[in-house]
Protein backbone atom coordinates (compact mmCIF):
# COMPACT_ATOMS: atom_id res chain seq x y z
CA UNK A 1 46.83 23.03 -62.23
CA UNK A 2 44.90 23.30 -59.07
CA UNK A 3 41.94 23.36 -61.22
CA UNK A 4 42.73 19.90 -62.64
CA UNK A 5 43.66 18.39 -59.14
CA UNK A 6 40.42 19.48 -57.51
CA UNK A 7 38.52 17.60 -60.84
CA UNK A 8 40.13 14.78 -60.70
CA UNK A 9 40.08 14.63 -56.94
CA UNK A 10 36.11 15.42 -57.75
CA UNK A 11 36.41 12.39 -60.31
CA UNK A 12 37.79 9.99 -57.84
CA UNK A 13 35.42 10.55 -54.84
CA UNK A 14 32.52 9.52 -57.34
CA UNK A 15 34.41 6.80 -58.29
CA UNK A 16 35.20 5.03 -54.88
CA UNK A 17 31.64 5.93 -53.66
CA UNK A 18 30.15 4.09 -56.89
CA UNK A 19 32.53 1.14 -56.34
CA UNK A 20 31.57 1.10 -52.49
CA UNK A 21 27.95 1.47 -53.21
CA UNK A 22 28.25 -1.69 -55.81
CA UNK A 23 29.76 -3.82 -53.11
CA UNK A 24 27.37 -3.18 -50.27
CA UNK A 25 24.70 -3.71 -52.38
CA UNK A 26 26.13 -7.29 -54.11
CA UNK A 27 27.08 -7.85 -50.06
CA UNK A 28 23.48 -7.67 -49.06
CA UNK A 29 21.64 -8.61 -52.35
CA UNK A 30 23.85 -11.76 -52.94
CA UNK A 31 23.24 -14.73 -50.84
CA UNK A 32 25.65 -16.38 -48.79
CA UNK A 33 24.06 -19.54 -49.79
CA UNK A 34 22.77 -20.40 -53.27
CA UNK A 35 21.14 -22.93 -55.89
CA UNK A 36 21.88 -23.36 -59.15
CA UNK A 37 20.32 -25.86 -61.74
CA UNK A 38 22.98 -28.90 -63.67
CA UNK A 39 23.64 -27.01 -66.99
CA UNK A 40 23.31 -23.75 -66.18
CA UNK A 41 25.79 -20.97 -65.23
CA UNK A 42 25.44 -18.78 -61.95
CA UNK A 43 24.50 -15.75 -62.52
CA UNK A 44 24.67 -13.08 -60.22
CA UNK A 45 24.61 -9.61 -62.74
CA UNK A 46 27.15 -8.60 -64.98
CA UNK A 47 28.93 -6.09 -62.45
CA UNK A 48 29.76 -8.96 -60.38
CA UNK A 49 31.76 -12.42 -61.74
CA UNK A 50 31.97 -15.77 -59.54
CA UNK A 51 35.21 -17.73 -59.54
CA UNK A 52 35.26 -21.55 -57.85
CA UNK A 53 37.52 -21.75 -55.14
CA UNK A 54 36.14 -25.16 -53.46
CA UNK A 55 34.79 -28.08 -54.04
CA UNK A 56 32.71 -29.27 -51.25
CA UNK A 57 31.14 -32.98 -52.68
CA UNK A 58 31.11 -34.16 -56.48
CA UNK A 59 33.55 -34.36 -59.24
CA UNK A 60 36.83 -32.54 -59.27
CA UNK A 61 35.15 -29.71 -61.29
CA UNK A 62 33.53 -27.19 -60.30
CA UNK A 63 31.05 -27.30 -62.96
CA UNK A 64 30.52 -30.84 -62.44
CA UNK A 65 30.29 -30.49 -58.24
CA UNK A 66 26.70 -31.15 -56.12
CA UNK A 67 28.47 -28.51 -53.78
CA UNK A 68 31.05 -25.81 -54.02
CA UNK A 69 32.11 -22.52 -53.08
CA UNK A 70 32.65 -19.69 -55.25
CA UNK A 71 34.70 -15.87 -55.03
CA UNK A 72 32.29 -13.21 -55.90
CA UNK A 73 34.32 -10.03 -57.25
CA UNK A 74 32.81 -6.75 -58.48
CA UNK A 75 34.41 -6.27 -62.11
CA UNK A 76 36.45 -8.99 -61.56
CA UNK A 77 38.75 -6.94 -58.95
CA UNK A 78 37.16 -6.09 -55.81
CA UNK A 79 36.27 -9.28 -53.35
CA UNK A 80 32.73 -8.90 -52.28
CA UNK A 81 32.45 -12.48 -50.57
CA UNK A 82 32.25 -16.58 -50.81
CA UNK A 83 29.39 -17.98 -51.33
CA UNK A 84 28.28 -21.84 -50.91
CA UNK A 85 26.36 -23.16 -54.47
CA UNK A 86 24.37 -26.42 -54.45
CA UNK A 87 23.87 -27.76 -58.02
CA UNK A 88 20.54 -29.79 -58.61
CA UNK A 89 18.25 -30.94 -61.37
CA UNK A 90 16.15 -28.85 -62.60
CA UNK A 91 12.31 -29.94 -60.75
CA UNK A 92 9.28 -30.58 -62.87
CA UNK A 93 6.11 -30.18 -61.34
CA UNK A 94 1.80 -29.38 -62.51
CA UNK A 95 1.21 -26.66 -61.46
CA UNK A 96 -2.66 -26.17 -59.26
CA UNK A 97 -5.12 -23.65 -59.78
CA UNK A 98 -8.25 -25.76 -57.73
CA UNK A 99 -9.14 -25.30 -54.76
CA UNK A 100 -9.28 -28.16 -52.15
CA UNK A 101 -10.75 -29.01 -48.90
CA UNK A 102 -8.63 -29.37 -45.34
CA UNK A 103 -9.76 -31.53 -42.51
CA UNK A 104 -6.49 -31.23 -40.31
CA UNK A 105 -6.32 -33.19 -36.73
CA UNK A 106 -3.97 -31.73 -34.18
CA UNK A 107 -1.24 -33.81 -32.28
CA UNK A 108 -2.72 -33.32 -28.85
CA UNK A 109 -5.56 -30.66 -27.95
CA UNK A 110 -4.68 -26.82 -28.22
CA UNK A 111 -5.85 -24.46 -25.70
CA UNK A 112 -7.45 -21.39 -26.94
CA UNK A 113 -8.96 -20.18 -23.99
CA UNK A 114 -8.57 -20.18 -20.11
CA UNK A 115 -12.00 -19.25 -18.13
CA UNK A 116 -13.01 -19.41 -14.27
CA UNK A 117 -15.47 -21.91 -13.52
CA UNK A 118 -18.09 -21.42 -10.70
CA UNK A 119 -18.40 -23.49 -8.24
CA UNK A 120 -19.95 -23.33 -4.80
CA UNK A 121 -17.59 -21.57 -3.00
CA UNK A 122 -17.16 -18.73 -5.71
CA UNK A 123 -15.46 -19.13 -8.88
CA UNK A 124 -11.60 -20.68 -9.72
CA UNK A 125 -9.33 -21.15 -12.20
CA UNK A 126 -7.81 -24.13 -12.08
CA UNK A 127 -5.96 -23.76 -15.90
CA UNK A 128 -4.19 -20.35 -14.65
CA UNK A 129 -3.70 -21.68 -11.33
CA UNK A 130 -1.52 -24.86 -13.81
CA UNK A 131 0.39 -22.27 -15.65
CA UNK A 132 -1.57 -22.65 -19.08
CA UNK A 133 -1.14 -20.45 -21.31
CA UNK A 134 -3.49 -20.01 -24.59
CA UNK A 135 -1.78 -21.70 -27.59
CA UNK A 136 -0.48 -24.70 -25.23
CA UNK A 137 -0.52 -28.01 -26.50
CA UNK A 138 -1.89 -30.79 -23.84
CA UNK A 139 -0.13 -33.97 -24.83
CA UNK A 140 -1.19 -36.30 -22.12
CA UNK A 141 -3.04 -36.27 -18.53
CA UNK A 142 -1.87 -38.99 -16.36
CA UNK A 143 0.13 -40.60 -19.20
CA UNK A 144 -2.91 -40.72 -21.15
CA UNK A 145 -2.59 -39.72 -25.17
CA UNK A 146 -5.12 -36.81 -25.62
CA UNK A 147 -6.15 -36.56 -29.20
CA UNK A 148 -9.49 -35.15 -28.74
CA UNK A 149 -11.85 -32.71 -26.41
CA UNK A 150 -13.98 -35.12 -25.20
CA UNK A 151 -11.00 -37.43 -23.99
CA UNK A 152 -10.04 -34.56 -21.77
CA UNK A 153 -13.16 -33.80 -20.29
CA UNK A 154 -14.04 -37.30 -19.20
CA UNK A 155 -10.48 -37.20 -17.61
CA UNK A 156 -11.44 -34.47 -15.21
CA UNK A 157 -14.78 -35.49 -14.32
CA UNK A 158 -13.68 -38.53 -13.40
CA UNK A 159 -11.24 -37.34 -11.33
CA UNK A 160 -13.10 -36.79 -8.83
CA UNK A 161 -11.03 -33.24 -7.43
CA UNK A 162 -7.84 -35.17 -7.57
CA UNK A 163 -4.52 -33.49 -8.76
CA UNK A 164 -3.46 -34.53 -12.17
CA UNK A 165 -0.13 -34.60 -13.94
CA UNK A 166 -0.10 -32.95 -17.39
CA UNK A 167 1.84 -33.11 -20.18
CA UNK A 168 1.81 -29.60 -22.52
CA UNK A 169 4.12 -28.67 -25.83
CA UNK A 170 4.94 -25.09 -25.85
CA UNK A 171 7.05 -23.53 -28.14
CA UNK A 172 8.14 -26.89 -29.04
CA UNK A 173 9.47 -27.69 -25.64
CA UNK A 174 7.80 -30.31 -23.61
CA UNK A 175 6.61 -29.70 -20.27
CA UNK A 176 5.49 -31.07 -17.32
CA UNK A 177 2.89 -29.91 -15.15
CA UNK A 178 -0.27 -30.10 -12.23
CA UNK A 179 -4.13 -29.44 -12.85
CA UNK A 180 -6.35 -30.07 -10.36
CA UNK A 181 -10.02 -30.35 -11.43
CA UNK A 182 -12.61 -27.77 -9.25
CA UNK A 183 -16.31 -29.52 -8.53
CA UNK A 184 -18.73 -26.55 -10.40
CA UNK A 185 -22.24 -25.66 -9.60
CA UNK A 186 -23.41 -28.17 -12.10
CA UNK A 187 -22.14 -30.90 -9.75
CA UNK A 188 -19.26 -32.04 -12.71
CA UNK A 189 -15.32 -31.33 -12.30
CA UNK A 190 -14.28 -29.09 -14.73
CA UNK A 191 -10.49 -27.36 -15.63
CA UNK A 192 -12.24 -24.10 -17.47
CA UNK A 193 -10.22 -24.86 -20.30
CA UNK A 194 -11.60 -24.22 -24.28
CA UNK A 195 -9.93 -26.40 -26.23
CA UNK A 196 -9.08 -27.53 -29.80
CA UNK A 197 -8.64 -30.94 -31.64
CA UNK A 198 -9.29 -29.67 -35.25
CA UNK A 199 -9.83 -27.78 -38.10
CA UNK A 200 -11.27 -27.35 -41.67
CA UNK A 201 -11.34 -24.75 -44.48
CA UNK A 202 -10.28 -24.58 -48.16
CA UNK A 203 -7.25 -23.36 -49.79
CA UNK A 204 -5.51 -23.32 -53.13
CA UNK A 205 -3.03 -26.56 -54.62
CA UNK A 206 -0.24 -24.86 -55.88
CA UNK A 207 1.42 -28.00 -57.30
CA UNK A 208 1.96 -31.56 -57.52
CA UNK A 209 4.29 -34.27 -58.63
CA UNK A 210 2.55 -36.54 -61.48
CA UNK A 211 5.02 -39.26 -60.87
CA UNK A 212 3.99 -40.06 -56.80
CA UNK A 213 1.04 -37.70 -56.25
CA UNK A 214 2.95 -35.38 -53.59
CA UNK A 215 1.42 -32.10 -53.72
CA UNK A 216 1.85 -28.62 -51.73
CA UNK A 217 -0.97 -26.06 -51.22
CA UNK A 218 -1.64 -22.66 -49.43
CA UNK A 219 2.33 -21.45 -49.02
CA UNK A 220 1.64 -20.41 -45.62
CA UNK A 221 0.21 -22.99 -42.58
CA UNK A 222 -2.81 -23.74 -41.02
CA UNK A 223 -2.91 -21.55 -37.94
CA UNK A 224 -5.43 -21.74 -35.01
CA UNK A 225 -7.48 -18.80 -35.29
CA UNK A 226 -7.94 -17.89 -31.44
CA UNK A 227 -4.10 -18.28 -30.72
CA UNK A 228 -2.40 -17.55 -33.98
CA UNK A 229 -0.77 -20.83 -33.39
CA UNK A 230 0.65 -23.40 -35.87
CA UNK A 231 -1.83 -26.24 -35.82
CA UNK A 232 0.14 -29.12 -34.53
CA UNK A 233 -0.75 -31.96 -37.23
CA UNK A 234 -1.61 -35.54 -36.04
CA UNK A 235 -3.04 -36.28 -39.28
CA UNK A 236 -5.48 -34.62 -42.19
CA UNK A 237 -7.20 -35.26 -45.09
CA UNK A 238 -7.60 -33.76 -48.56
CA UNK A 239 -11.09 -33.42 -49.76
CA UNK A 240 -12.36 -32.14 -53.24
CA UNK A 241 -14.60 -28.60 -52.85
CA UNK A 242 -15.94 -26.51 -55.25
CA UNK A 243 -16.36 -22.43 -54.72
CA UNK A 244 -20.29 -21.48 -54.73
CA UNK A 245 -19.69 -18.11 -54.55
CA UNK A 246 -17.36 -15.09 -52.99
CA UNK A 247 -17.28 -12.26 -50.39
CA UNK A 248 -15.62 -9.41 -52.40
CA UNK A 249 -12.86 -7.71 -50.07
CA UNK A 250 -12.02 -3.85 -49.92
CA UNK A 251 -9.81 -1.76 -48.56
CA UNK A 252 -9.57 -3.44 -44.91
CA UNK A 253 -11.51 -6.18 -44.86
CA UNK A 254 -10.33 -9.83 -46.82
CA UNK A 255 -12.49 -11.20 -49.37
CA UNK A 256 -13.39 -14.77 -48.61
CA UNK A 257 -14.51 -17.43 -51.21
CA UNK A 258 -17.01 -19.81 -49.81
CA UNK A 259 -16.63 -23.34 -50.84
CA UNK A 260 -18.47 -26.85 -50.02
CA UNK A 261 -16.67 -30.33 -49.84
CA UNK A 262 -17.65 -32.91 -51.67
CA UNK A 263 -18.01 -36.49 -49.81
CA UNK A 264 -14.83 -38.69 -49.75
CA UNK A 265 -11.41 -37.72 -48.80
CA UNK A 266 -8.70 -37.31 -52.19
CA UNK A 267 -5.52 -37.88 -50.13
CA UNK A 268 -3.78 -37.49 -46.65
CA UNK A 269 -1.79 -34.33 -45.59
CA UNK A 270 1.51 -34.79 -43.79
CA UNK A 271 2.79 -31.69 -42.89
CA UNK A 272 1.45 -28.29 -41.83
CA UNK A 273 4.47 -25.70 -42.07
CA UNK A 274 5.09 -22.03 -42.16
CA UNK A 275 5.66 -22.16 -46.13
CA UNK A 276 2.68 -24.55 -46.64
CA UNK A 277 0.60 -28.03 -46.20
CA UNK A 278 1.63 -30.72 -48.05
CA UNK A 279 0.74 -34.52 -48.67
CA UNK A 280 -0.11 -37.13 -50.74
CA UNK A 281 -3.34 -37.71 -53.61
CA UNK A 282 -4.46 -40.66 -54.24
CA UNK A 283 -6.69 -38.95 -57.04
CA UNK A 284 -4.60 -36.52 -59.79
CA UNK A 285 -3.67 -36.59 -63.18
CA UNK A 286 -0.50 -38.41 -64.11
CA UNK A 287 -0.65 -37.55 -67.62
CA UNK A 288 -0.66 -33.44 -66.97
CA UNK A 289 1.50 -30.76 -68.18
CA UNK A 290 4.83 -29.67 -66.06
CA UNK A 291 6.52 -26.90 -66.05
CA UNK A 292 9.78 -26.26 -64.29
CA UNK A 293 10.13 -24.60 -61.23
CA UNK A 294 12.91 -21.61 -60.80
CA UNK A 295 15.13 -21.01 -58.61
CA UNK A 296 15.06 -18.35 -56.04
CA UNK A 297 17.70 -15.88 -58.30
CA UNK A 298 15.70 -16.54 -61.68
CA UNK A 299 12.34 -14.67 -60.08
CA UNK A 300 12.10 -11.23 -61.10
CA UNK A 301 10.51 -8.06 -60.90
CA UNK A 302 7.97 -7.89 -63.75
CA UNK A 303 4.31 -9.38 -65.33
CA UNK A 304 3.17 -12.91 -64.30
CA UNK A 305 0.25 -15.20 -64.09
CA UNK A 306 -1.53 -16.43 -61.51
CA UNK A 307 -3.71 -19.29 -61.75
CA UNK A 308 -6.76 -19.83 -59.55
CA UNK A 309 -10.53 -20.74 -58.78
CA UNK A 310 -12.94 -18.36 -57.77
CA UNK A 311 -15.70 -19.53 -59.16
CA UNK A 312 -18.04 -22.63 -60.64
CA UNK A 313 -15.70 -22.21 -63.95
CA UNK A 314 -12.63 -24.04 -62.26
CA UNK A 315 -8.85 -23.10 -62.58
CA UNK A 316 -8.26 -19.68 -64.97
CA UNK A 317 -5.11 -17.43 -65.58
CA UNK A 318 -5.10 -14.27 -64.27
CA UNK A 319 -2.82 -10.90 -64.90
CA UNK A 320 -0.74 -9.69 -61.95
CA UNK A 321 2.74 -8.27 -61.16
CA UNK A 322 5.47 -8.84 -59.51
CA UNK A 323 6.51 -5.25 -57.85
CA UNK A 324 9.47 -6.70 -55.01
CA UNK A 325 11.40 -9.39 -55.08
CA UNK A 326 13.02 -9.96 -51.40
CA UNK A 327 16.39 -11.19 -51.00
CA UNK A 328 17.22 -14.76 -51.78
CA UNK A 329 18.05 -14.50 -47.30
CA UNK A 330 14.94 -13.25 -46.62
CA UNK A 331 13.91 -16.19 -44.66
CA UNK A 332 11.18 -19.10 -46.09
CA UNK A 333 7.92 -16.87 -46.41
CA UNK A 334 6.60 -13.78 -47.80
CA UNK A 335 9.59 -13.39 -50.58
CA UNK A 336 7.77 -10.98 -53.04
CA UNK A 337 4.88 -9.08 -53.04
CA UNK A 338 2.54 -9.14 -55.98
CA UNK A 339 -0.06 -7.39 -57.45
CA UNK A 340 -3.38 -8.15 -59.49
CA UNK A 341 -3.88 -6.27 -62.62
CA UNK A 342 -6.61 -8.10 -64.37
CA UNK A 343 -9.76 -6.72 -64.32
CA UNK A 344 -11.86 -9.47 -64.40
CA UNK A 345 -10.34 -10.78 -61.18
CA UNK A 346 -11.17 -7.39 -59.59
CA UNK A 347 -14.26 -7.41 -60.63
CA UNK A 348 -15.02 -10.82 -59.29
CA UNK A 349 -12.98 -10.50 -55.69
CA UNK A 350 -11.95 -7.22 -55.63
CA UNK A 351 -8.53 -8.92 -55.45
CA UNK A 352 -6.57 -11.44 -53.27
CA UNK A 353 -9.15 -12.93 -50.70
CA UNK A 354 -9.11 -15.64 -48.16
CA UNK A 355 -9.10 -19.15 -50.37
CA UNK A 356 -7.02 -18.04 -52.71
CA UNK A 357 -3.43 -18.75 -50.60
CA UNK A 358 -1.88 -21.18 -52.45
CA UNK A 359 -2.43 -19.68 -56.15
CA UNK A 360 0.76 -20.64 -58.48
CA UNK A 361 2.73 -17.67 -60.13
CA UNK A 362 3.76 -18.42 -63.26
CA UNK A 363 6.78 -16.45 -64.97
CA UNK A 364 8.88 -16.96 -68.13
CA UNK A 365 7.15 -20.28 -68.58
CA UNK A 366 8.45 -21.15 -65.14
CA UNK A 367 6.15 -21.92 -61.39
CA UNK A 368 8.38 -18.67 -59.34
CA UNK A 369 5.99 -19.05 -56.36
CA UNK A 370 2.94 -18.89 -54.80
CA UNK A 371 0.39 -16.19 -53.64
CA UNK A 372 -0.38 -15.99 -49.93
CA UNK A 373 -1.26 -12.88 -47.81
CA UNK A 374 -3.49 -9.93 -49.14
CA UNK A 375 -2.44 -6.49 -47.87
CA UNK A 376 -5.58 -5.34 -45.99
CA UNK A 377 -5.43 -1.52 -47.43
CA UNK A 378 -5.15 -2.63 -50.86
CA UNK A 379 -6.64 -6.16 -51.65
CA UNK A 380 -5.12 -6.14 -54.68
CA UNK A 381 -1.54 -6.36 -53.54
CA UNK A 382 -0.18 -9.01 -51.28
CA UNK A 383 2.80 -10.83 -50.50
CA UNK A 384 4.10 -14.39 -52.04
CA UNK A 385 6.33 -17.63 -51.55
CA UNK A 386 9.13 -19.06 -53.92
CA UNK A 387 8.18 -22.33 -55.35
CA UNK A 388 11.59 -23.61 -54.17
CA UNK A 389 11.00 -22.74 -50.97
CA UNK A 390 7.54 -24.94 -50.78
CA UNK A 391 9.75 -27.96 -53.22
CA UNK A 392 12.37 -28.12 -50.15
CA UNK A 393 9.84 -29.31 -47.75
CA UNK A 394 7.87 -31.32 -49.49
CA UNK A 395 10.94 -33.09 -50.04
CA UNK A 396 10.67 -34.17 -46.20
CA UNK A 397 7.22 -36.32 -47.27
CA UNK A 398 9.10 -39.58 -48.60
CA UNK A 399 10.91 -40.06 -45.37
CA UNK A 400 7.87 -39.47 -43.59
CA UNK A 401 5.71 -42.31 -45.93
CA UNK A 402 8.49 -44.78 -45.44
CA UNK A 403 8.17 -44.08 -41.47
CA UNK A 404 4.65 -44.88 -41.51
CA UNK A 405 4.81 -47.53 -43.85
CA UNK A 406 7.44 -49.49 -41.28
């Protein structure tokens, strides 16, 4: 008898421990906020079933709702959590491949660099003396829009010593503050600032929409690369390139591809964010293949294609792999890491390199995301974007057209 009760007691301790391992993991795996395309079902594994509770907006259904919230039990039994579901339309979209030239103009001037400047009386720092810091944005002087280097410098030689008032963006606050220009040994007033009103490279499209032109390229943003900073973007414009060639990376150092623009700008960009830049072409086709693009949940684990230009041929498919998918919470960037496994790819980069950020992942028929980091020990591995992710803020580019346009 005691046999039996020590079995069963056995039986039951696995049992509870499998049941409470099942709902930590559907407690961190499922997110507390989720998408789900009109037509289709949630799906969430078949340990774990979802019962509408709420409807937030839409028709009394829950089937039918834009918004509602939904009980997610393990076997139908045990409450794990609730969970908010938006239902949209499923987005159609071409999918890139080509790379594409960036000439991006910063809203203000960034400071990169702070140095002493010598004067007669031994040498100052009038920036540090300010409270600059590297990665500051300089907004105005004197109420004065600064939009480019020059502008600034003419301020403080002209300024003959005087104290100026200075308006900086940092960390997205605005701030106010006091530079006073030192005479140097050159007989010119000078702040010792380096500064910033631009930048230009090449990236990968990862898609647009044939219906407007939108598009959305690189899946990570144009960063200043003194400061690490977001470039602040005034403006930009999108300019055809073509790849001439390729630096093949290894284990710790990036490959680069080295492109050339071509003459003529092909659209405008908008924004420059941490999943991407994005704008508008005046020059695409509209008659182009779409494909749809998943949802976070529908990416898995598993072989994909990745389509990119590395050299004079133009857009190709590639073999790579999926080997993580992050949590659906994991934040806007770097959701999955991915892997190259064609050889012909290797052969020709060595991997993921510099130029190729922006590359669409195609799985299932579906655009899942986009590549954008390379790992430096292993340049064929790096990390990637969900398409959705990059679709929800491009969203944010009609508002910002019909701005403009009034």
């Amino acid at each position: 008898m005691r046999k039996c009760i020590r079995v069963f007691s056995v039986i039951c301790f696995f049992a509870v421990s499998a049941i409470l391992m099942f709902l930590m993991i559907g407690y961190v795996r499922i997110p507390d906020v989720m998408t789900v395309s009109e037509f289709d079902e949630m799906n969430v594994g078949k340990t774990y079933v979802c019962q509408t509770l709420t409807t937030i907006s839409g028709r009394n259904s829950g089937a039918g709702a834009d918004e509602y919230v939904t009980s997610i039990k393990l076997f139908n039994i045990f409450p794990i959590k609730d969970a908010k579901v938006t239902v949209t339309q499923r987005k159609y979209v071409v999918p890139g491949g080509n790379v594409f030239g960036i000439r991006l103009y910063t809203k203000g001037v960034m400071v990169i660099r702070i140095d002493e400047v010598t004067t007669p009386s031994g040498s100052q720092s009038p920036g540090k003396l300010a409270g600059l810091k590297e990665g500051d944005m300089i907004i105005s002087v004197e109420g004065v829009t600064i939009t480019r280097n020059k502008e600034l410098s003419k301020i403080f030689a002209d300024s003959k010593g005087k104290m100026l008032k200075m308006q900086i963006e940092r960390d997205g606050q605005i701030k106010e503050i006091e530079i006073t220009p030192v005479l140097s040994d050159d007989s010119s007033y000078k702040g010792g600032l380096w500064i910033r009103d631009s930048t230009a490279g090449i990236g990968t499209v990862t898609w647009y929409d044939r219906t407007n032109g939108v598009f959305a390229g690189l899946g990570h943003a144009v960063c200043d690369v003194d400061t690490g900073e977001i470039m602040p973007l005034a403006g930009g414009d999108v300019v055809e390139a073509t790849v001439n060639g390729c630096y093949k990376g290894t284990a710790g150092s990036a490959g680069e591809l080295c492109g050339v623009f071509s003459s003529g700008a092909i659209g405008e960009l908008y924004i420059n964010s941490s999943t991407g830049v994005y704008g508008v072409m005046n020059k695409f086709e509209k008659s182009a293949n779409v494909l749809p693009v998943a949802l976070k949940q529908e990416v898995k684990e598993g072989a994909v294609k990745i389509i990119c230009t590395v050299d004079e041929n133009g857009p190709e498919y590639y073999d790579a792999e999926i080997t993580k998918v992050f949590s659906a919470n994991s934040g806007t960037q770097r959701n999955l890491t991915i892997k190259i496994t064609d050889t012909r790819l290797i052969e020709k980069t060595g991997g993921i390199v510099q130029g190729m950020s922006g590359s669409p992942i195609i799985q299932n028929g579906m655009l899942v995301g986009a590549v954008t980091h390379v790992f430096l020990d292993d340049c064929t591995e790096g990390y990637g974007i969900f398409a959705e992710n990059m679709l929800n803020t491009a969203e944010n580019i009609s508002t910002m057209e019909e701005r403009k346009a009034s």
